[in-house]
C-alpha atoms as a PDB file:
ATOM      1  CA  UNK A   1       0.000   0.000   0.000  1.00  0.00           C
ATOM      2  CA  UNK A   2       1.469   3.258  -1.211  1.00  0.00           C
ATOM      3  CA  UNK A   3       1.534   5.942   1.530  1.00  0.00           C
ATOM      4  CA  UNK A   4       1.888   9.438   0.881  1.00  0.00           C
ATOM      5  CA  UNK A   5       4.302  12.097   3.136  1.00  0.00           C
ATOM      6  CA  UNK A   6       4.022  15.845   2.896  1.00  0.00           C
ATOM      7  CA  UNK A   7       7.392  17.823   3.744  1.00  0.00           C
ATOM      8  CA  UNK A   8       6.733  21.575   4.052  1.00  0.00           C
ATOM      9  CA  UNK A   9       9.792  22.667   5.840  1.00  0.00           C
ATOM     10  CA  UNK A  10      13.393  22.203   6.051  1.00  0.00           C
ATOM     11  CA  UNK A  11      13.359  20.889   9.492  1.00  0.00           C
ATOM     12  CA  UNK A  12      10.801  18.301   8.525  1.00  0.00           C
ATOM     13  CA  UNK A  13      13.199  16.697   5.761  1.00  0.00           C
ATOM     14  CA  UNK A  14      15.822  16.463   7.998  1.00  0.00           C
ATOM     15  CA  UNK A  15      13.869  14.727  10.675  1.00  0.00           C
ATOM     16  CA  UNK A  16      12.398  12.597   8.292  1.00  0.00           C
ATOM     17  CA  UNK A  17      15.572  11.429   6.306  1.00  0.00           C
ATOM     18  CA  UNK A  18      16.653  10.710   9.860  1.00  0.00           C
ATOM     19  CA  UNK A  19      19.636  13.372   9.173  1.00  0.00           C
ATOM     20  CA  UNK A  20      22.081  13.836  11.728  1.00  0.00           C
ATOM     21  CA  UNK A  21      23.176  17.573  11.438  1.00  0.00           C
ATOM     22  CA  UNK A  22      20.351  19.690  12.688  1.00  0.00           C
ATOM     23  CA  UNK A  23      18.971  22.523   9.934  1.00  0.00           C
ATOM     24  CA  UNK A  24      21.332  25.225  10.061  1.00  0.00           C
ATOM     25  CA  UNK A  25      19.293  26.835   7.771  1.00  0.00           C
ATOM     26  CA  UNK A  26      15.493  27.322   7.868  1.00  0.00           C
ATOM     27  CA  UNK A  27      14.878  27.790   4.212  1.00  0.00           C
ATOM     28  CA  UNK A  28      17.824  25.570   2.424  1.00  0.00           C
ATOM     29  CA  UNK A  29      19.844  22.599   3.294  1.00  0.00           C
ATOM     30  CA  UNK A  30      22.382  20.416   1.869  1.00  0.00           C
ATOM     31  CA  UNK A  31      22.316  16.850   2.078  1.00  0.00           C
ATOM     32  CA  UNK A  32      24.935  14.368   1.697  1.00  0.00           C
ATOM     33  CA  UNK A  33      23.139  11.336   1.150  1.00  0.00           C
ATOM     34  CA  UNK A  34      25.554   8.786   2.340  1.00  0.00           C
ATOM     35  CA  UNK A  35      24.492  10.125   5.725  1.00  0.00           C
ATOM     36  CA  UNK A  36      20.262   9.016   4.606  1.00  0.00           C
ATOM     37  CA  UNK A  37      19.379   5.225   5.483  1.00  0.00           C
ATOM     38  CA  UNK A  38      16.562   4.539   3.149  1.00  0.00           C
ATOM     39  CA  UNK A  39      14.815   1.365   4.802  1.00  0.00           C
ATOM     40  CA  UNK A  40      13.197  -1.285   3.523  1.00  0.00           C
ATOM     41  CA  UNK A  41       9.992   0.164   4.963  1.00  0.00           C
ATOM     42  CA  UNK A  42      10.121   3.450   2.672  1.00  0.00           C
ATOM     43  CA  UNK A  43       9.614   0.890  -0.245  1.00  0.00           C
ATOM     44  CA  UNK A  44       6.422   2.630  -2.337  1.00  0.00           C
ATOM     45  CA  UNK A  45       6.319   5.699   0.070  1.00  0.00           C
ATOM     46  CA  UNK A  46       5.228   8.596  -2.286  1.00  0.00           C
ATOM     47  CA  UNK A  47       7.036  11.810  -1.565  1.00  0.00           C
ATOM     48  CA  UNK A  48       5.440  15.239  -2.222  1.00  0.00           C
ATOM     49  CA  UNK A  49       8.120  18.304  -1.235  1.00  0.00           C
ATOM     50  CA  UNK A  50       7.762  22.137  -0.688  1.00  0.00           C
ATOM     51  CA  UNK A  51      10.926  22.688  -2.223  1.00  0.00           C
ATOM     52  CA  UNK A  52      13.140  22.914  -5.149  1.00  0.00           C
ATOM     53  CA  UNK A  53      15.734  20.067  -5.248  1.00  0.00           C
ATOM     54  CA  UNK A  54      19.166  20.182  -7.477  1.00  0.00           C
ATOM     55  CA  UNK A  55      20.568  16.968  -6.877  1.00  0.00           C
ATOM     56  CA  UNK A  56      23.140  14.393  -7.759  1.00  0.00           C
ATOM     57  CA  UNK A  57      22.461  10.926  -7.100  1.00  0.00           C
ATOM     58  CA  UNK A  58      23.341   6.828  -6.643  1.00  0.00           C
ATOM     59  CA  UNK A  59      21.073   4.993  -5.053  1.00  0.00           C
ATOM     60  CA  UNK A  60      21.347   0.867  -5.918  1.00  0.00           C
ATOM     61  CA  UNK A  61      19.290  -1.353  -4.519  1.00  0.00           C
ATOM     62  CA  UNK A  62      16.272   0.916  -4.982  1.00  0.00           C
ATOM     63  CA  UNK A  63      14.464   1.854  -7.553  1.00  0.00           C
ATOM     64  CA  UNK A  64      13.187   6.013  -7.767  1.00  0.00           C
ATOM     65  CA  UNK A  65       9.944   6.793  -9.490  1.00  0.00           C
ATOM     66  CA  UNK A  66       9.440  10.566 -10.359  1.00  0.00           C
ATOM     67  CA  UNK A  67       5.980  11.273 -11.687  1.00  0.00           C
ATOM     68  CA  UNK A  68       4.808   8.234 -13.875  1.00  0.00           C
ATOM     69  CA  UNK A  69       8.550   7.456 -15.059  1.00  0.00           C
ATOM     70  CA  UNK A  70      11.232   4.614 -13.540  1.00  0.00           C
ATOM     71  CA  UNK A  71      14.685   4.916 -12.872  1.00  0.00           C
ATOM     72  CA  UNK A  72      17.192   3.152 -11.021  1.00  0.00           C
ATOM     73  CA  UNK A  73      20.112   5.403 -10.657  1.00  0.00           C
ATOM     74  CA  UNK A  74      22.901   2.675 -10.710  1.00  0.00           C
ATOM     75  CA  UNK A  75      24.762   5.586 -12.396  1.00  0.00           C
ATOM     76  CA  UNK A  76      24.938   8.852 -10.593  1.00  0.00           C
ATOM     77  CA  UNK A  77      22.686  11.829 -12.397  1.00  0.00           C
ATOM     78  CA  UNK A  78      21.576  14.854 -11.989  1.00  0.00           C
ATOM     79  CA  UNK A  79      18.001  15.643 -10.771  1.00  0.00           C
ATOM     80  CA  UNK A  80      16.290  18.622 -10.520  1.00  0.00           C
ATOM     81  CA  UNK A  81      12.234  18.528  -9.018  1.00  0.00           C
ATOM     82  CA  UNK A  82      10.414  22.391  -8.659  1.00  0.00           C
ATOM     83  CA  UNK A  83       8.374  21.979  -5.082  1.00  0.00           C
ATOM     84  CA  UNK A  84       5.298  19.996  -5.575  1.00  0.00           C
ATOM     85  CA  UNK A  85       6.223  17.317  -7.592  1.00  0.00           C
ATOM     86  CA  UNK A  86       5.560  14.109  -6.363  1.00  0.00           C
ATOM     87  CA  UNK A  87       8.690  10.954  -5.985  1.00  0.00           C
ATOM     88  CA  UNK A  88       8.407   7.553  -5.182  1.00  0.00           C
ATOM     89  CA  UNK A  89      10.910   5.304  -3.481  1.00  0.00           C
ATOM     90  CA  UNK A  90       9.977   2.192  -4.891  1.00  0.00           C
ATOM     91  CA  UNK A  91      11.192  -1.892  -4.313  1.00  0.00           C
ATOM     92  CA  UNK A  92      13.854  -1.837  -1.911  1.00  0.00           C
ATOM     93  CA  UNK A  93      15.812  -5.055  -1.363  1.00  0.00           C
ATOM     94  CA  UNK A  94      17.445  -3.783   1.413  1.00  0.00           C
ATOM     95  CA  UNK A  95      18.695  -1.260   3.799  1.00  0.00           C
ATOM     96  CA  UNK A  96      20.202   1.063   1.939  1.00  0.00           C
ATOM     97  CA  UNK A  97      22.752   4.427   2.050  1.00  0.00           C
ATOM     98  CA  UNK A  98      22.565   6.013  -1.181  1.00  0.00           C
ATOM     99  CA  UNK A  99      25.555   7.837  -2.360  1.00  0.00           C
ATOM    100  CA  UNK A 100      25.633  11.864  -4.120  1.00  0.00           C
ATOM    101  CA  UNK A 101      23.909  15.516  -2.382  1.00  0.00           C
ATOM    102  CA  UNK A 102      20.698  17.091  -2.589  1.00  0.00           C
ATOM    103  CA  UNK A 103      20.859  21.043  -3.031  1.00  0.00           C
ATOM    104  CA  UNK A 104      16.714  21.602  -1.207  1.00  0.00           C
ATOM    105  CA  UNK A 105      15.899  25.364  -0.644  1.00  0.00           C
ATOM    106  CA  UNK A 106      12.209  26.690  -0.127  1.00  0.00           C
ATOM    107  CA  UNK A 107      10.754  28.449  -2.688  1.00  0.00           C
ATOM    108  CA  UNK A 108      10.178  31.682   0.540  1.00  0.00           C
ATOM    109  CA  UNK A 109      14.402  32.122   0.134  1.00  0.00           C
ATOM    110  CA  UNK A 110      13.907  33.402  -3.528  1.00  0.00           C
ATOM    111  CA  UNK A 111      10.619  34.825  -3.162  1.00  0.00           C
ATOM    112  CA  UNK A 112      11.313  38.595  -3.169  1.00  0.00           C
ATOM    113  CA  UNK A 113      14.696  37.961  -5.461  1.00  0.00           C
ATOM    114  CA  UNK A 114      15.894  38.450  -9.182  1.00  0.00           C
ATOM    115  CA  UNK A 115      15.979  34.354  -9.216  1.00  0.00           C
ATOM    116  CA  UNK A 116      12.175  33.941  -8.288  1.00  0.00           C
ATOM    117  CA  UNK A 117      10.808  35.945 -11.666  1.00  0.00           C
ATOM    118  CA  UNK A 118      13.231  33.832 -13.872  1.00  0.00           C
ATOM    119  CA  UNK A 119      13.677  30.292 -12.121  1.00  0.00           C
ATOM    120  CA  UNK A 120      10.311  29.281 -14.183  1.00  0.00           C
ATOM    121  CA  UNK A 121      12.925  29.793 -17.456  1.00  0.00           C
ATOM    122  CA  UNK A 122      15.032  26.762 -16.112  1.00  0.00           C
ATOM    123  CA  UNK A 123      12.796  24.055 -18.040  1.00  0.00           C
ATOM    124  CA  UNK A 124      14.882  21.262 -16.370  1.00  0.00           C
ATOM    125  CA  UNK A 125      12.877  21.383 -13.434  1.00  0.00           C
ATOM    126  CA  UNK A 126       9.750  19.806 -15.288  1.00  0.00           C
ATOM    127  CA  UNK A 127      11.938  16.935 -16.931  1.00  0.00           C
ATOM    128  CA  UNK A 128      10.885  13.779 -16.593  1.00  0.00           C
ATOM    129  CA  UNK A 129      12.622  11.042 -14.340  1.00  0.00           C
ATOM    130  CA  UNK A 130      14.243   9.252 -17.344  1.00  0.00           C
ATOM    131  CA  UNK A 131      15.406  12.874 -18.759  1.00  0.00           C
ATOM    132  CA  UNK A 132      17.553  12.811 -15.674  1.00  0.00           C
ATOM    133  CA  UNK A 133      21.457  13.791 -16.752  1.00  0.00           C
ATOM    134  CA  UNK A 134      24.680  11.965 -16.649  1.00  0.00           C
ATOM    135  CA  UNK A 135      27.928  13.769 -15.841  1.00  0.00           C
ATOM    136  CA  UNK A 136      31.136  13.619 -16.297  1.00  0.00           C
ATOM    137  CA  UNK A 137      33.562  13.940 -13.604  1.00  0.00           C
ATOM    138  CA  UNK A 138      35.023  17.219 -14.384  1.00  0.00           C
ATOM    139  CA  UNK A 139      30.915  18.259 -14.313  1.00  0.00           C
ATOM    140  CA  UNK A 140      30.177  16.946 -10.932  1.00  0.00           C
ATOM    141  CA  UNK A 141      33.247  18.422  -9.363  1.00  0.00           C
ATOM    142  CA  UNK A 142      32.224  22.064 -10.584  1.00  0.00           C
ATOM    143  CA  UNK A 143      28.706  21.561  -9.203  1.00  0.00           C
ATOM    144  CA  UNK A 144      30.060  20.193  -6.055  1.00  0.00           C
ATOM    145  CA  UNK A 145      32.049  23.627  -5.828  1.00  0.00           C
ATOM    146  CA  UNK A 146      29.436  25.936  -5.992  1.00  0.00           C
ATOM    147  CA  UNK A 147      26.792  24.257  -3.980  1.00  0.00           C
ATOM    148  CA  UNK A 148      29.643  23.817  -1.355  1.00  0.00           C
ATOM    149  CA  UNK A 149      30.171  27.850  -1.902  1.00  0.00           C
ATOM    150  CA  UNK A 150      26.320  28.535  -1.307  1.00  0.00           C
ATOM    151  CA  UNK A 151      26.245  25.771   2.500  1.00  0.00           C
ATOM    152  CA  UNK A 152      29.493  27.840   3.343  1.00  0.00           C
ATOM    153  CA  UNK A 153      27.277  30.978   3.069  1.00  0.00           C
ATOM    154  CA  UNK A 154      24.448  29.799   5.026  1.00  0.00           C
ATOM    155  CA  UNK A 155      26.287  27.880   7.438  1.00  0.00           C
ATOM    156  CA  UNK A 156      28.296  31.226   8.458  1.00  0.00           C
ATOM    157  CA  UNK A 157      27.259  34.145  10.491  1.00  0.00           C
ATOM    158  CA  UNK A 158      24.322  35.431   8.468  1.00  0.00           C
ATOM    159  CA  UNK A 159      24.875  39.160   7.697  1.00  0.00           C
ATOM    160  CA  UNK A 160      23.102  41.607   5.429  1.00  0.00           C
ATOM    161  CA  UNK A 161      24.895  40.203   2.097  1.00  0.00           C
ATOM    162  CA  UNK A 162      23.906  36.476   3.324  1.00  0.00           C
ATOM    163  CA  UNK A 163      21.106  36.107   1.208  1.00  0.00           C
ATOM    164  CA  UNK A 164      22.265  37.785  -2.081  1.00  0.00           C
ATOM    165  CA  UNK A 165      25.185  36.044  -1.834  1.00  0.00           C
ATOM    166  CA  UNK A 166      23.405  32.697  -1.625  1.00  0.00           C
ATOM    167  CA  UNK A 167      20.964  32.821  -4.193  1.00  0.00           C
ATOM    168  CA  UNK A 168      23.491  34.419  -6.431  1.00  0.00           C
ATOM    169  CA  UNK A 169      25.534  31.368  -6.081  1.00  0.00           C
ATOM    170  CA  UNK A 170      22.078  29.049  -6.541  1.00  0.00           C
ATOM    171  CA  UNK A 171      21.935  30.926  -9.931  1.00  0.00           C
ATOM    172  CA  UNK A 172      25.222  29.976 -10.984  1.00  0.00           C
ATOM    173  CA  UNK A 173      24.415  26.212 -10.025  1.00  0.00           C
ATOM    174  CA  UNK A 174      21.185  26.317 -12.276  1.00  0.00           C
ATOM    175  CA  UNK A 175      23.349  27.980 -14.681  1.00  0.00           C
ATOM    176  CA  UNK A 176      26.007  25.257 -14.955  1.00  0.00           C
ATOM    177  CA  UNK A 177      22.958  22.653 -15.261  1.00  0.00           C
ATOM    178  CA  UNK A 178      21.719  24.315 -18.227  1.00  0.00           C
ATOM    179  CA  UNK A 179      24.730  24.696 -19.568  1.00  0.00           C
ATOM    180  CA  UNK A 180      25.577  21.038 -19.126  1.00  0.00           C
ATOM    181  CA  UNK A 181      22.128  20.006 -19.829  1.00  0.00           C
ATOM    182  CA  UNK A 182      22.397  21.643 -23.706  1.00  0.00           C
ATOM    183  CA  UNK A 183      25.597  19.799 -23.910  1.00  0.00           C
ATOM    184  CA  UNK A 184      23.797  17.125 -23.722  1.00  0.00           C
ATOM    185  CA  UNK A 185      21.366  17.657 -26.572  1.00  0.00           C
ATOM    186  CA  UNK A 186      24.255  18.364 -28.368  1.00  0.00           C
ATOM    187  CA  UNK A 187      26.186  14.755 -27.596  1.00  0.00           C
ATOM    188  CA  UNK A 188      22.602  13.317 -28.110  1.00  0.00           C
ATOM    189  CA  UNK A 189      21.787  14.806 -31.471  1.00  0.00           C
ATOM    190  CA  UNK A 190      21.987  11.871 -33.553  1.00  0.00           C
ATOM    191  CA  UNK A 191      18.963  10.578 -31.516  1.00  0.00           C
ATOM    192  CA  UNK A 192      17.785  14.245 -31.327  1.00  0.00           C
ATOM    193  CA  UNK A 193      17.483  14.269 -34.976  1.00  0.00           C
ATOM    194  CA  UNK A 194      15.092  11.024 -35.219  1.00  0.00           C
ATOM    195  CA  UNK A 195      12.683  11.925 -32.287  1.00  0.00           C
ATOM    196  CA  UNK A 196      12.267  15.529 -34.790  1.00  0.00           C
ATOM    197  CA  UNK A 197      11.602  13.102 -37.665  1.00  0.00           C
ATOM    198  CA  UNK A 198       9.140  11.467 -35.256  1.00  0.00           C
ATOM    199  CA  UNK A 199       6.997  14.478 -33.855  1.00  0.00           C
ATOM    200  CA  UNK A 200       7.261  15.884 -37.832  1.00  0.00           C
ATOM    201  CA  UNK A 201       5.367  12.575 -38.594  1.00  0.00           C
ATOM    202  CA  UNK A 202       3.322  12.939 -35.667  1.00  0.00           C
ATOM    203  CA  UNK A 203       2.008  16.304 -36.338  1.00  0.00           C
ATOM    204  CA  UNK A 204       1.615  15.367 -39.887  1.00  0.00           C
ATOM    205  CA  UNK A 205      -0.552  12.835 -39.340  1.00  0.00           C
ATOM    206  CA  UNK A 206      -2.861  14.219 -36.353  1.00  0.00           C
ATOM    207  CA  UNK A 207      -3.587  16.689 -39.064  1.00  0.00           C
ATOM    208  CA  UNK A 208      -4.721  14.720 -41.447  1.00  0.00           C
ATOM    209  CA  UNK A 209      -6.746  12.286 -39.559  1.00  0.00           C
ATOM    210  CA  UNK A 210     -10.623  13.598 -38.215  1.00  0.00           C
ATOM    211  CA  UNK A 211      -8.212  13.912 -34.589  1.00  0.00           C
ATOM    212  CA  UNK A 212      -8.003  17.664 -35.600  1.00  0.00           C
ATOM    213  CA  UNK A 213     -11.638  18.151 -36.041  1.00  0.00           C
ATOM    214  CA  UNK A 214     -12.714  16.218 -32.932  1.00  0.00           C
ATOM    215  CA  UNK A 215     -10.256  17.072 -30.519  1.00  0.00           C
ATOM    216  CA  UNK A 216      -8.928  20.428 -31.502  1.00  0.00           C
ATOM    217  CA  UNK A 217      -5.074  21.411 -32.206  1.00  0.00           C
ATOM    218  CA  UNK A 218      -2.499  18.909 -30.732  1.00  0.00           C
ATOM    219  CA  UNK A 219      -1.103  20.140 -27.259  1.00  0.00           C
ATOM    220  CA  UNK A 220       2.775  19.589 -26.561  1.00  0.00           C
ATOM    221  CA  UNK A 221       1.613  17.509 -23.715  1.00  0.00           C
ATOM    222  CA  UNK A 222      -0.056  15.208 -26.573  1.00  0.00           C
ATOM    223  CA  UNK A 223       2.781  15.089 -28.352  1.00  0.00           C
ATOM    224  CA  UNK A 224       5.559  14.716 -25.735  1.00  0.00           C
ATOM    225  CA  UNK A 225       3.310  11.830 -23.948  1.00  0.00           C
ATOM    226  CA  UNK A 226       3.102   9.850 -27.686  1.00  0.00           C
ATOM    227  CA  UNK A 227       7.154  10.274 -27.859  1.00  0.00           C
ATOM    228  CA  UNK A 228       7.953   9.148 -23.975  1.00  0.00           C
ATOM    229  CA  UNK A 229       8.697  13.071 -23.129  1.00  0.00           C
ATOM    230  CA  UNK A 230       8.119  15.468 -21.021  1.00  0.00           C
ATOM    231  CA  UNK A 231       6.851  18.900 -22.368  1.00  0.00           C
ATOM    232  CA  UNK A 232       9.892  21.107 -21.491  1.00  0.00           C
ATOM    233  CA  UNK A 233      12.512  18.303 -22.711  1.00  0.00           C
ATOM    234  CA  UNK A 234      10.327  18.092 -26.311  1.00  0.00           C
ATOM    235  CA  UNK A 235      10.221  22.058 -26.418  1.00  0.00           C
ATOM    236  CA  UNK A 236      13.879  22.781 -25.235  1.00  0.00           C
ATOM    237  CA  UNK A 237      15.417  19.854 -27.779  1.00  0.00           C
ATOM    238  CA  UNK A 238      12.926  20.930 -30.787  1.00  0.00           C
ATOM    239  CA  UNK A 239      14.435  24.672 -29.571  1.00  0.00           C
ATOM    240  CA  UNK A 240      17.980  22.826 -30.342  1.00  0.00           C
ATOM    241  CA  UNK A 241      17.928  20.993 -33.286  1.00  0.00           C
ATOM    242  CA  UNK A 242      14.938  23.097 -35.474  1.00  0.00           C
ATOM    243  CA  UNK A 243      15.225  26.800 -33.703  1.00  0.00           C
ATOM    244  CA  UNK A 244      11.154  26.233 -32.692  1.00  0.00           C
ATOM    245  CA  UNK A 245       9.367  26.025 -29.719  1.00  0.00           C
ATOM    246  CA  UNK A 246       6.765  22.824 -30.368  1.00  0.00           C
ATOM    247  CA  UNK A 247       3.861  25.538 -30.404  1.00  0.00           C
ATOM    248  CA  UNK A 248       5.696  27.088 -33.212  1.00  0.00           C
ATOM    249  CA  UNK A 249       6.128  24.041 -35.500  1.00  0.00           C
ATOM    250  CA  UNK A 250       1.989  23.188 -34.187  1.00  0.00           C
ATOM    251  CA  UNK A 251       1.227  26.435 -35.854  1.00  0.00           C
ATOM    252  CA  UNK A 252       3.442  25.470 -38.777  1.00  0.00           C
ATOM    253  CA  UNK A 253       1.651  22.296 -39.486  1.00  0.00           C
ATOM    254  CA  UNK A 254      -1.776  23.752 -38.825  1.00  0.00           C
ATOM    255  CA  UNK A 255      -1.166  27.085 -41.553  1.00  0.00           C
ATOM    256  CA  UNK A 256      -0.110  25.008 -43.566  1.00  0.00           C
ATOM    257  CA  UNK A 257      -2.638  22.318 -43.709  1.00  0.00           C
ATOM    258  CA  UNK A 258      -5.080  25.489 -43.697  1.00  0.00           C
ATOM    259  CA  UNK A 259      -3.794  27.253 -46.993  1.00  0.00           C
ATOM    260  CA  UNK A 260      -3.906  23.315 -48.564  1.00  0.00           C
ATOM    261  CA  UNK A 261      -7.705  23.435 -47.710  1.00  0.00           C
ATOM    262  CA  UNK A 262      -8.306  27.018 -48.434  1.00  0.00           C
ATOM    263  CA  UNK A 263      -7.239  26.638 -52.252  1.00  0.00           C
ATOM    264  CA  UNK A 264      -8.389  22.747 -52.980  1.00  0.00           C
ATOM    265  CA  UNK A 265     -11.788  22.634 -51.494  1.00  0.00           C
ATOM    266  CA  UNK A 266     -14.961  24.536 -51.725  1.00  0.00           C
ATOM    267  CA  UNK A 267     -15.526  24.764 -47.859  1.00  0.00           C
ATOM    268  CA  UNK A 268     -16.280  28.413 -46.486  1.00  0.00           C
ATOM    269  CA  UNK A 269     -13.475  29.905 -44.015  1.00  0.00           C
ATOM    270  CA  UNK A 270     -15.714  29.267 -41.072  1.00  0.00           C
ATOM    271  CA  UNK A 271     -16.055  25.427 -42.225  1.00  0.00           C
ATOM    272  CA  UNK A 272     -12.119  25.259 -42.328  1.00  0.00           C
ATOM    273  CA  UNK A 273     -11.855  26.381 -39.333  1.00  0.00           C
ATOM    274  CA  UNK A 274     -14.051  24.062 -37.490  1.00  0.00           C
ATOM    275  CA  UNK A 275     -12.459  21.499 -39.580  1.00  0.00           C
ATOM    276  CA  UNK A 276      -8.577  22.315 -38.241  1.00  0.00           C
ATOM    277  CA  UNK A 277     -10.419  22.319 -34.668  1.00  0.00           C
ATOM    278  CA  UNK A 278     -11.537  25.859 -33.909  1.00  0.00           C
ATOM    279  CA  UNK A 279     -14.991  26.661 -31.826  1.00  0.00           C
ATOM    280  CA  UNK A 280     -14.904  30.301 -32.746  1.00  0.00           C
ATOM    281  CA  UNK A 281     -13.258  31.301 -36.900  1.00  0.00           C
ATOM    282  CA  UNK A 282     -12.064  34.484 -35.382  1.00  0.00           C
ATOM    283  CA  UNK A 283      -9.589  32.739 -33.340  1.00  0.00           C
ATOM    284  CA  UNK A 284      -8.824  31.299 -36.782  1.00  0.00           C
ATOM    285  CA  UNK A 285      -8.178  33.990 -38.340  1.00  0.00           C
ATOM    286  CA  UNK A 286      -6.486  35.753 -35.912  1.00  0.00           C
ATOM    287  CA  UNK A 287      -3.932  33.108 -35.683  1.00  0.00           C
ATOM    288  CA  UNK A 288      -3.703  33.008 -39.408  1.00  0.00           C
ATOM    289  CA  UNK A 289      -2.789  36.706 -39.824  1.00  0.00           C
ATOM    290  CA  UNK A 290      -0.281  36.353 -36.905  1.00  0.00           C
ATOM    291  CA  UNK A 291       1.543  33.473 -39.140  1.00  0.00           C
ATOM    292  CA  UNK A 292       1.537  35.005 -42.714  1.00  0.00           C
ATOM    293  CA  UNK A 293       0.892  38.825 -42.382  1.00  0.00           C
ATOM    294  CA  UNK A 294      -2.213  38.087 -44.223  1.00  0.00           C
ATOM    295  CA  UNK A 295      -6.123  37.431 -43.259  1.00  0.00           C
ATOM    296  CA  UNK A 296      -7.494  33.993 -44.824  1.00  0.00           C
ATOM    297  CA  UNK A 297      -9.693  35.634 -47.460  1.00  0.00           C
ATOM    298  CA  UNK A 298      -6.730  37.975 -48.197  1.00  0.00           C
ATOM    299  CA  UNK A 299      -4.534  34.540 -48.924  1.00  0.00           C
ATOM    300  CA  UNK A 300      -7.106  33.223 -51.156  1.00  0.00           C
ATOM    301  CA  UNK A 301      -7.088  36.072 -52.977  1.00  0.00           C
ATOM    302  CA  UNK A 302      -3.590  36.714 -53.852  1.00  0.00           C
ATOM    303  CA  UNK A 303      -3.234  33.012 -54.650  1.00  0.00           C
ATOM    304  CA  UNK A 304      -5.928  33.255 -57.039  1.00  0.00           C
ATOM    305  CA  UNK A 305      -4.159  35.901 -59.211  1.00  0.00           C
ATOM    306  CA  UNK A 306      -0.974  34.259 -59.630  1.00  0.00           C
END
């Protein structure tokens, strides 16, 4: 039976991970994992945290569900969660003491900073389990270095340039993981280049089935769940290897299935656009114009004289 814990404070965590060092912190904490026994009893406990977590992690002889996805870290990755987000310590054989750090800071320490009206702009946060990323050594020892910068900071005398100093320093550790992450859709871009082929196809086909019709345009969630994604992963590799968001290349697809339709059938405007899955033609249009600089009727003109 699968029972869910709730940990709202920093103090919390460290009482439940059974931690030894007591919070010298009460908004942010680093934990060195070797120091967390993770029992056999945790085995499908589902985690839900009020914090954001930057982590690097081993843990064998238990498996680590995040979301709906698997993973069994036998290989030391990088993991970021945003606070919320639910984990799952799944089928431990045995007592275990996992090996890596966990950066967790509430989201109160950034709340009135630079970092809390950008940190939404670090997609990584809303990757799925199996999008987790592998460093190399040279990697891990620079994020070891910082996040060891920001615990010195917190762990000091607190003074008026505490807190700048420490989320400047958390900005330079999401900084390095987007860095590192986008050299990894670079080392990856062989397979980059077929899941592209695969959402082209995708797309291509949604539009011209009835799916369009009956269900409206295809959402990136749609399409990241059909190619084993998660949203921000599809939209930040698309960003990579095509220079679109997957809105963009939606829209793409959809004008251009839309100017096909416009100049090969006799349907009105207003029946198009019900067809390509709009409730009100407006919207339609409206969309249209935004794409080509032109309204629909305008298109079908200037086609019609060339």
């Amino acid at each position: 039976m699968t029972k869910t814990v709730k940990i709202n404070s920093i103090s919390e965590l460290h009482e439940l991970l059974g931690y030894p060092a007591k919070p010298e912190h009460p908004l942010i904490s680093l934990i060195d994992f070797s120091k967390v026994h993770v029992k056999k009893d945790d085995s499908n406990t589902r985690y839900i945290l009020g914090f954001y977590l930057v982590s690097l992690k081993k843990l064998s002889g238990a498996g680590f569900k995040y979301g709906r996805k698997e993973y069994d870290f036998s290989e030391a990755s990088l993991l970021c969660m945003a606070p919320e987000q639910m984990s799952i310590v799944t089928d431990v054989v045995e007592d275990t003491y996992p090996e890596g750090w966990g950066l967790y800071f509430h989201p109160d320490l950034i709340r009135s900073s630079f970092l809390n009206r950008k940190i939404k702009d670090y997609s990584f946060f809303s990757y799925d389990i199996n999008e987790a990323l592998h460093l190399s050594d040279k990697e891990k020892n620079t994020l070891y270095a910082v996040v060891k910068t920001i615990q010195e900071e917190f762990t000091a005398n607190l003074d008026t340039y505490s807190n700048d100093l420490i989320i400047s320093n958390i900005e330079v550790l999401l900084n390095y993981c987007k860095r590192f992450y986008g050299r990894q859709f670079i080392t990856r871009r062989h397979h980059n280049r077929g899941v592209v082929s695969e959402f082209e196809k995708l797309i291509s086909d949604y539009f011209e089935s009835d799916k369009v019709k009956l269900n409206g345009l295809p959402s990136v969630k749609y399409c990241a769940e059909k190619l084993h994604l998660s949203p921000n992963y599809l939209g930040d590799l698309l960003k990579q290897e095509i220079g679109k968001s997957a809105i963009e290349h939606i829209h793409y697809h959809l004008i251009e299935r839309a100017k096909d339709m416009m100049l090969n059938s006799k349907e009105s405007i207003s029946e198009i656009a019900y067809d390509l899955g709009f409730e009100q033609p407006q919207n339609f249009s409206k969309l249209f114009k935004k794409k080509t600089g032109m309204s629909p009727k305008s298109y079908i003109e200037s086609a019609s004289m060339n």
